[in-house]
Every structure is written in C-alpha cells, then in structure tokens.
C-alpha atoms as a PDB file:
ATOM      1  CA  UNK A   1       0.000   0.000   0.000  1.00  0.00           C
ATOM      2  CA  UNK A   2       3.335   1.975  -0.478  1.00  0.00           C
ATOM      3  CA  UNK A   3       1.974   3.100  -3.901  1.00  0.00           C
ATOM      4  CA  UNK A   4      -1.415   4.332  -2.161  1.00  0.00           C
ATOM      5  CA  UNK A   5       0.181   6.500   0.662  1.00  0.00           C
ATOM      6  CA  UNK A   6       2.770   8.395  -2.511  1.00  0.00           C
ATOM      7  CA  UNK A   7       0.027   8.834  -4.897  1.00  0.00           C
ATOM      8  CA  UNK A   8      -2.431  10.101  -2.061  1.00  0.00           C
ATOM      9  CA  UNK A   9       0.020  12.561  -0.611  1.00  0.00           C
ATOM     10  CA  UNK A  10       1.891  13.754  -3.747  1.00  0.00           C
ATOM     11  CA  UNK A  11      -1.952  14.527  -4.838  1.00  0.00           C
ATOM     12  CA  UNK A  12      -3.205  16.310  -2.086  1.00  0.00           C
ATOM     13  CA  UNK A  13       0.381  18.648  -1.507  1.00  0.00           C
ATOM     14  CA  UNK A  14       0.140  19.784  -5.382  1.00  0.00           C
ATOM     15  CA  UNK A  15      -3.276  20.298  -5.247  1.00  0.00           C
ATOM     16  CA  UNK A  16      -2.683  22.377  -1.925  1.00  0.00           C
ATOM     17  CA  UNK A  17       0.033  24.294  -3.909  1.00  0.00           C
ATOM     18  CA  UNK A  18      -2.490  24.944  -6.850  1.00  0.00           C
ATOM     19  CA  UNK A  19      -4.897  26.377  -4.454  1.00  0.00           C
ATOM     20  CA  UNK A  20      -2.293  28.291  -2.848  1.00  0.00           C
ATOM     21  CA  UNK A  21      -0.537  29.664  -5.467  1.00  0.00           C
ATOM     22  CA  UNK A  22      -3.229  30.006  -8.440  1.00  0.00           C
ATOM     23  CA  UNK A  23      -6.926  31.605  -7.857  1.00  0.00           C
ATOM     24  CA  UNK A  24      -9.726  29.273  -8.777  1.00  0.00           C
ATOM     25  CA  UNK A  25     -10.817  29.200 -12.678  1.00  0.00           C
ATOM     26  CA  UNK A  26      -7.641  30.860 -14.028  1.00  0.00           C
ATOM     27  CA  UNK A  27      -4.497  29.543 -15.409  1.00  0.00           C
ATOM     28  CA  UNK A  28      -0.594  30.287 -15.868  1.00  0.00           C
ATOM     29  CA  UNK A  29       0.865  28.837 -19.349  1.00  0.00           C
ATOM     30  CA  UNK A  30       4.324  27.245 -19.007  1.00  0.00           C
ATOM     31  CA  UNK A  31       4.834  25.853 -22.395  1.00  0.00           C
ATOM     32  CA  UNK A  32       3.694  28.366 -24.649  1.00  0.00           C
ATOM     33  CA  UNK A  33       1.087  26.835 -27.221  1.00  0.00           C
ATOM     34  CA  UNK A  34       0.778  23.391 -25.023  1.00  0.00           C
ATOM     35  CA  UNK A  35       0.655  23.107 -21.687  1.00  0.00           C
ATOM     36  CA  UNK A  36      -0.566  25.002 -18.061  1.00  0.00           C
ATOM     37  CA  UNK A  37      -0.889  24.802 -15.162  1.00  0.00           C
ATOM     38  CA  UNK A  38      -4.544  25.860 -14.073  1.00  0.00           C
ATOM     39  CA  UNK A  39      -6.915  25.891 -11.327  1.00  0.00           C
ATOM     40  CA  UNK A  40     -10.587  24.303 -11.960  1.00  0.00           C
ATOM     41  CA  UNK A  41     -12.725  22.650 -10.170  1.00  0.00           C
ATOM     42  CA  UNK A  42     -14.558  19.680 -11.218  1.00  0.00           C
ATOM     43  CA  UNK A  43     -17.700  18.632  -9.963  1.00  0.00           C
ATOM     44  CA  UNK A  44     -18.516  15.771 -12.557  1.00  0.00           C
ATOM     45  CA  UNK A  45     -16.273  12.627 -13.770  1.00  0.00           C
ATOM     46  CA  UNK A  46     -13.574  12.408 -16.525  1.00  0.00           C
ATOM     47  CA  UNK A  47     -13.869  14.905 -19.304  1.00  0.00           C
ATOM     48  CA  UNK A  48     -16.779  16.870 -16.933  1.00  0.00           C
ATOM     49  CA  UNK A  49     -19.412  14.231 -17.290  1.00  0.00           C
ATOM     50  CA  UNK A  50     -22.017  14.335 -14.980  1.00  0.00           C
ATOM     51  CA  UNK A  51     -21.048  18.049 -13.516  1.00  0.00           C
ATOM     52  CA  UNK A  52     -22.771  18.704 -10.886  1.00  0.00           C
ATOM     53  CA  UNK A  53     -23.286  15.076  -9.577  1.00  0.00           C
ATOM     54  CA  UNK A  54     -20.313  15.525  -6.618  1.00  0.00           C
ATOM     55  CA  UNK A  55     -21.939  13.562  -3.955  1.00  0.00           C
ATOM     56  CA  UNK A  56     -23.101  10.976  -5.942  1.00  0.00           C
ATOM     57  CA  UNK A  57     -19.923  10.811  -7.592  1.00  0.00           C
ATOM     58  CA  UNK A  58     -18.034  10.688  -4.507  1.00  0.00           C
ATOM     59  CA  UNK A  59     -20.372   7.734  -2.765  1.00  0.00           C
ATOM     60  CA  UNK A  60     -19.490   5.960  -6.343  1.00  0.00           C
ATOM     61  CA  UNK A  61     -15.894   6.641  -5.654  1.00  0.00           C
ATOM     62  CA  UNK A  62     -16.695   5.050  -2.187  1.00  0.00           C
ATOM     63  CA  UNK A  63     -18.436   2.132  -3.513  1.00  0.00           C
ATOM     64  CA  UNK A  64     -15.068   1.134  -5.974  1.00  0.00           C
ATOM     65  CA  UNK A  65     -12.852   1.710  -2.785  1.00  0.00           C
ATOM     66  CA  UNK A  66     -14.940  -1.035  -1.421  1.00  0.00           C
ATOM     67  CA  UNK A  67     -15.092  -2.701  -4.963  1.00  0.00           C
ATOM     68  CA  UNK A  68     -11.694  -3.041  -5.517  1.00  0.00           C
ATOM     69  CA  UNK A  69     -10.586  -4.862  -1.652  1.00  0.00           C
ATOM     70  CA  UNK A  70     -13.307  -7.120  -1.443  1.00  0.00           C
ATOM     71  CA  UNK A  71     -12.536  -8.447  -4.998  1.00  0.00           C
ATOM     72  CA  UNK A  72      -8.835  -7.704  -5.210  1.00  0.00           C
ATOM     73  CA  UNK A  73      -8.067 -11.928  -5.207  1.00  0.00           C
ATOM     74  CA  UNK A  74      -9.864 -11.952  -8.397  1.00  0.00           C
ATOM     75  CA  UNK A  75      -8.272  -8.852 -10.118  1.00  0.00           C
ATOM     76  CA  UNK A  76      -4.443  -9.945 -10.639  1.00  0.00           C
ATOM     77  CA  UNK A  77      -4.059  -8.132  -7.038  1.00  0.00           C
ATOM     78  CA  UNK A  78      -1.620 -10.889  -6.307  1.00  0.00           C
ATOM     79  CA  UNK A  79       0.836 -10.252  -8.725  1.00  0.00           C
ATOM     80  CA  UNK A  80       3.676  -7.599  -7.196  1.00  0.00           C
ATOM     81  CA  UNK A  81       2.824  -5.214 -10.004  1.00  0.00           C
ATOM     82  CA  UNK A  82      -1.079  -6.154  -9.697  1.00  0.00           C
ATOM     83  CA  UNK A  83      -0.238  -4.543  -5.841  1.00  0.00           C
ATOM     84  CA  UNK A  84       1.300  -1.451  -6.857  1.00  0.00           C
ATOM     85  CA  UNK A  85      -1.501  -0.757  -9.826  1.00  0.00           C
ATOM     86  CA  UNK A  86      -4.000  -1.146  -6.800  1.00  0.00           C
ATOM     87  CA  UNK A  87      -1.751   0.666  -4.650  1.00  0.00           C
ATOM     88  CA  UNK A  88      -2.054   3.577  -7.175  1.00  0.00           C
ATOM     89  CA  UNK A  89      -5.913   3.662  -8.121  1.00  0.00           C
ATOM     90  CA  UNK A  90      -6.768   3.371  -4.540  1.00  0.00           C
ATOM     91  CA  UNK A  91      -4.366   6.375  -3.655  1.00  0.00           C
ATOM     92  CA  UNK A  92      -5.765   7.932  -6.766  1.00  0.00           C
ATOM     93  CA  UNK A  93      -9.763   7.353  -5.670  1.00  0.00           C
ATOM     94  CA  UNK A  94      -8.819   8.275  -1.944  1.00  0.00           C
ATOM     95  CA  UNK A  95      -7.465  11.797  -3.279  1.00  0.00           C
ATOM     96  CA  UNK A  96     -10.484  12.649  -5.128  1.00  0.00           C
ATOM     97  CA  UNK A  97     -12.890  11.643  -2.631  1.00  0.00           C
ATOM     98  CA  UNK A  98     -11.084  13.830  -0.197  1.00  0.00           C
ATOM     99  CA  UNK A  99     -11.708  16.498  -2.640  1.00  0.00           C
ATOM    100  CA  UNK A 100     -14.865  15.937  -3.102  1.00  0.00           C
ATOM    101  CA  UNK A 101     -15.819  15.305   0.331  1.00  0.00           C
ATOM    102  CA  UNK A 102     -14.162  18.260   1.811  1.00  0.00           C
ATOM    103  CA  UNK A 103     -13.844  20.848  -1.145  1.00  0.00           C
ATOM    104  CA  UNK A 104     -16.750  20.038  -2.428  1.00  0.00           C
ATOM    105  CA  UNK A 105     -15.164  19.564  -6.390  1.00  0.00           C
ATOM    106  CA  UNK A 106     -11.745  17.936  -7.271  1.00  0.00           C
ATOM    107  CA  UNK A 107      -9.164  20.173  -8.107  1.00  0.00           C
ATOM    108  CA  UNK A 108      -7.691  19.837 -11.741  1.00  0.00           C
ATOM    109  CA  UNK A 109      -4.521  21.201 -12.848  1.00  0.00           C
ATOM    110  CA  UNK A 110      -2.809  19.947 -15.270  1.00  0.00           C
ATOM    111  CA  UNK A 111      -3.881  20.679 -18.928  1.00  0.00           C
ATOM    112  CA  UNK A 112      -2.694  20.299 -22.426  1.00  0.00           C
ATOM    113  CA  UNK A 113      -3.531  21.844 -25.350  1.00  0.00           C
ATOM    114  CA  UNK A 114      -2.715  23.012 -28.999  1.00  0.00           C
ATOM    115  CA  UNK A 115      -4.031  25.392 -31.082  1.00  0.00           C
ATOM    116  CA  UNK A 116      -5.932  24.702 -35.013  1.00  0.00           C
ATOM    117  CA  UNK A 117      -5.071  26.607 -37.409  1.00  0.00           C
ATOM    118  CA  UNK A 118      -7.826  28.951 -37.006  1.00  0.00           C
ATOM    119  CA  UNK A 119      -6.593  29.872 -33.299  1.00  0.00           C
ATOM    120  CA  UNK A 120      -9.027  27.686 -31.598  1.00  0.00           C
ATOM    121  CA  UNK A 121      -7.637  25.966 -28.379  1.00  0.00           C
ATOM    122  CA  UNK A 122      -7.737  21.844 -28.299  1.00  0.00           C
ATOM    123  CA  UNK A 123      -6.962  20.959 -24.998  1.00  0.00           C
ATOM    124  CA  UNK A 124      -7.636  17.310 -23.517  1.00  0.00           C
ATOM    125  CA  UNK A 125      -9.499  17.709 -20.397  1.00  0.00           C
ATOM    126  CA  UNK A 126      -7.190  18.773 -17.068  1.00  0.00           C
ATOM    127  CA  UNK A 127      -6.600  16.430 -14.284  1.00  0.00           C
ATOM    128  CA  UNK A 128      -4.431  15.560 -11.549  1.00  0.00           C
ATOM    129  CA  UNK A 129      -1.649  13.161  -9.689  1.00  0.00           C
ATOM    130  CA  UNK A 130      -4.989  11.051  -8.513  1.00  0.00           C
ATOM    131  CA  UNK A 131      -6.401  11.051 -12.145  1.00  0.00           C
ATOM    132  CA  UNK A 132      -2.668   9.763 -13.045  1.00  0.00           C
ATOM    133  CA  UNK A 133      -2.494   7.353 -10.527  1.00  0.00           C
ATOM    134  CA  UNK A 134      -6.157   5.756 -11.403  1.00  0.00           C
ATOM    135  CA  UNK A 135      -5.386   5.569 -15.178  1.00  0.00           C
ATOM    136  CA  UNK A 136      -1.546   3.721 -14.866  1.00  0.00           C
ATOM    137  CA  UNK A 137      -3.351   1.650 -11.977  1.00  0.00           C
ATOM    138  CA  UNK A 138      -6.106   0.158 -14.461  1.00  0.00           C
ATOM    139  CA  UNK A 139      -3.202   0.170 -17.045  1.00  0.00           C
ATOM    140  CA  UNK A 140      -1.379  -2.236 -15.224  1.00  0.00           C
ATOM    141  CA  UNK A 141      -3.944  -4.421 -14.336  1.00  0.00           C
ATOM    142  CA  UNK A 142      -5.126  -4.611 -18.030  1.00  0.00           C
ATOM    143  CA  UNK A 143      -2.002  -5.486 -19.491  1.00  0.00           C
ATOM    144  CA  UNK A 144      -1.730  -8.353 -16.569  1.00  0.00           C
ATOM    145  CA  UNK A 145      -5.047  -9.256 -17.454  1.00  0.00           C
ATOM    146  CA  UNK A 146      -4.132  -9.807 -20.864  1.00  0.00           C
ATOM    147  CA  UNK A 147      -0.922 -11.583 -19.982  1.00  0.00           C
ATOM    148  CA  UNK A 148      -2.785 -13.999 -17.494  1.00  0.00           C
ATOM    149  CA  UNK A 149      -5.707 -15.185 -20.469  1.00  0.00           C
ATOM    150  CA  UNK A 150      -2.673 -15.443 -23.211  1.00  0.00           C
ATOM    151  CA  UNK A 151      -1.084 -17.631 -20.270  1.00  0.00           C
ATOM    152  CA  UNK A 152      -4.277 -19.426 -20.028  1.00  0.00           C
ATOM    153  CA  UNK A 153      -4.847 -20.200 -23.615  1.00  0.00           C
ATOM    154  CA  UNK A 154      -0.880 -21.402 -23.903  1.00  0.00           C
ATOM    155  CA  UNK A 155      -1.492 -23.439 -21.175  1.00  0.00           C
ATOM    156  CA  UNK A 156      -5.052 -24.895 -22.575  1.00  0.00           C
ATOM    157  CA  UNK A 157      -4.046 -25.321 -26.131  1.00  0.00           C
END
C-alpha cells in the first residue's frame, strides 16, 4: 500500500500548492502553445461528465474503494505489479474523494492543449496526480489481465 500513501500525498500537496498559489478558474501557461498549469474545479467525472453530480460521484468513488478490496483476489491483485496498480488507483480514488468530500469539487490542474489553425484551443481535459495514478493503476492491471488469459490459452491449447 506503499503506492497508495505516494500517490495520495503527492496529490493532495500539489493540489494544496495549486490552491495556494493560483486563484480558482484561471491559469498560468508554461509551455507556450501546449501546456498550463490551471486551477478548476470539477464537480462531474472524466472529461466533466455528470457536472454537478459531486456527492453521488463521490459515494461511487466510495463504492469502488470497497469494490476493488473485497474483490482484489480476483483482479491480478496478487501479482507484485497487480499490488502497486491497486496501490495507485486506490491512492488515486482516496485523493479525489477527499476532494470531493471536503472541497466540495476535485481540483484539476494539469492541462494540455494546442491550437488549429484557425486559433481555436484543443486541450484534452485537465486532471491531476490522482487522475494519473487511477489511469496507470487500471493500465497495469489490463495489461496483466491480458498476460494472465494469453497464459491461459498457452497453457489450454
């Protein structure tokens, strides 16, 4: 649970140094043209679905929590690197839900973006070191689910 405790603590410092340093709803470009750092809140899921829907989002993010340890013997959990990728989306939910429990929206602040042609912005949807830690969490366990069912069908065939 290593992985938990770093993601969960690297999360909440930068996002205390965000609100710190950076008023709500603006921004401050670092990479001309492509990336900055930025202060939003988010009150929905990925990519701002379901804005508005905190609580229920956070008593969602409560239910996986739960999700994830009571099936964690079925979900390549027992693998070293099936520990740290749970390690890292539980850090990564337990951030968010803090955020959402006791900031009442989940501070994003990283964002990318390019510009068309025409000058309008492109930017993939901000997030944070909890978002980060979620994603490369499931990433892991997908690719060792995939390694465990080629293992299977070597094995069977």
């Amino acid at each position: 649970m290593l992985a938990a405790g770093v993601v969960f603590i690297l999360d909440q410092l930068s996002k205390l140094l965000v609100e710190k340093m950076i008023p709500i709803n603006s921004h401050s470009e670092i990479l001309s043209g492509f990336f900055a750092l930025v202060h939003w809140g988010n009150t929905g899921a990925a990519w701002s679905l379901f804005t508005g829907q905190n609580i229920l989002l956070g008593w969602f993010g409560l239910l996986s929590l739960g999700f994830i340890y009571f099936f964690r013997r079925f979900l390549e959990f027992s693998h070293p690197l099936g520990q740290i990728g749970m390690g890292l989306m539980m850090g990564g939910i337990t951030g968010n839900l803090v955020d959402r429990f006791f900031r009442g929206h989940v501070v994003d602040f990283l964002y990318f973006f390019i510009y068309t042609r025409s000058g309008k912005e492109l930017g993939y949807p901000a997030f944070n070191i909890a978002d980060i830690g979620i994603c490369v969490g499931v990433g892991i366990l997908f690719i060792l689910g995939i390694f465990h069912i080629k293992k299977n069908a070597e094995q069977d065939g």
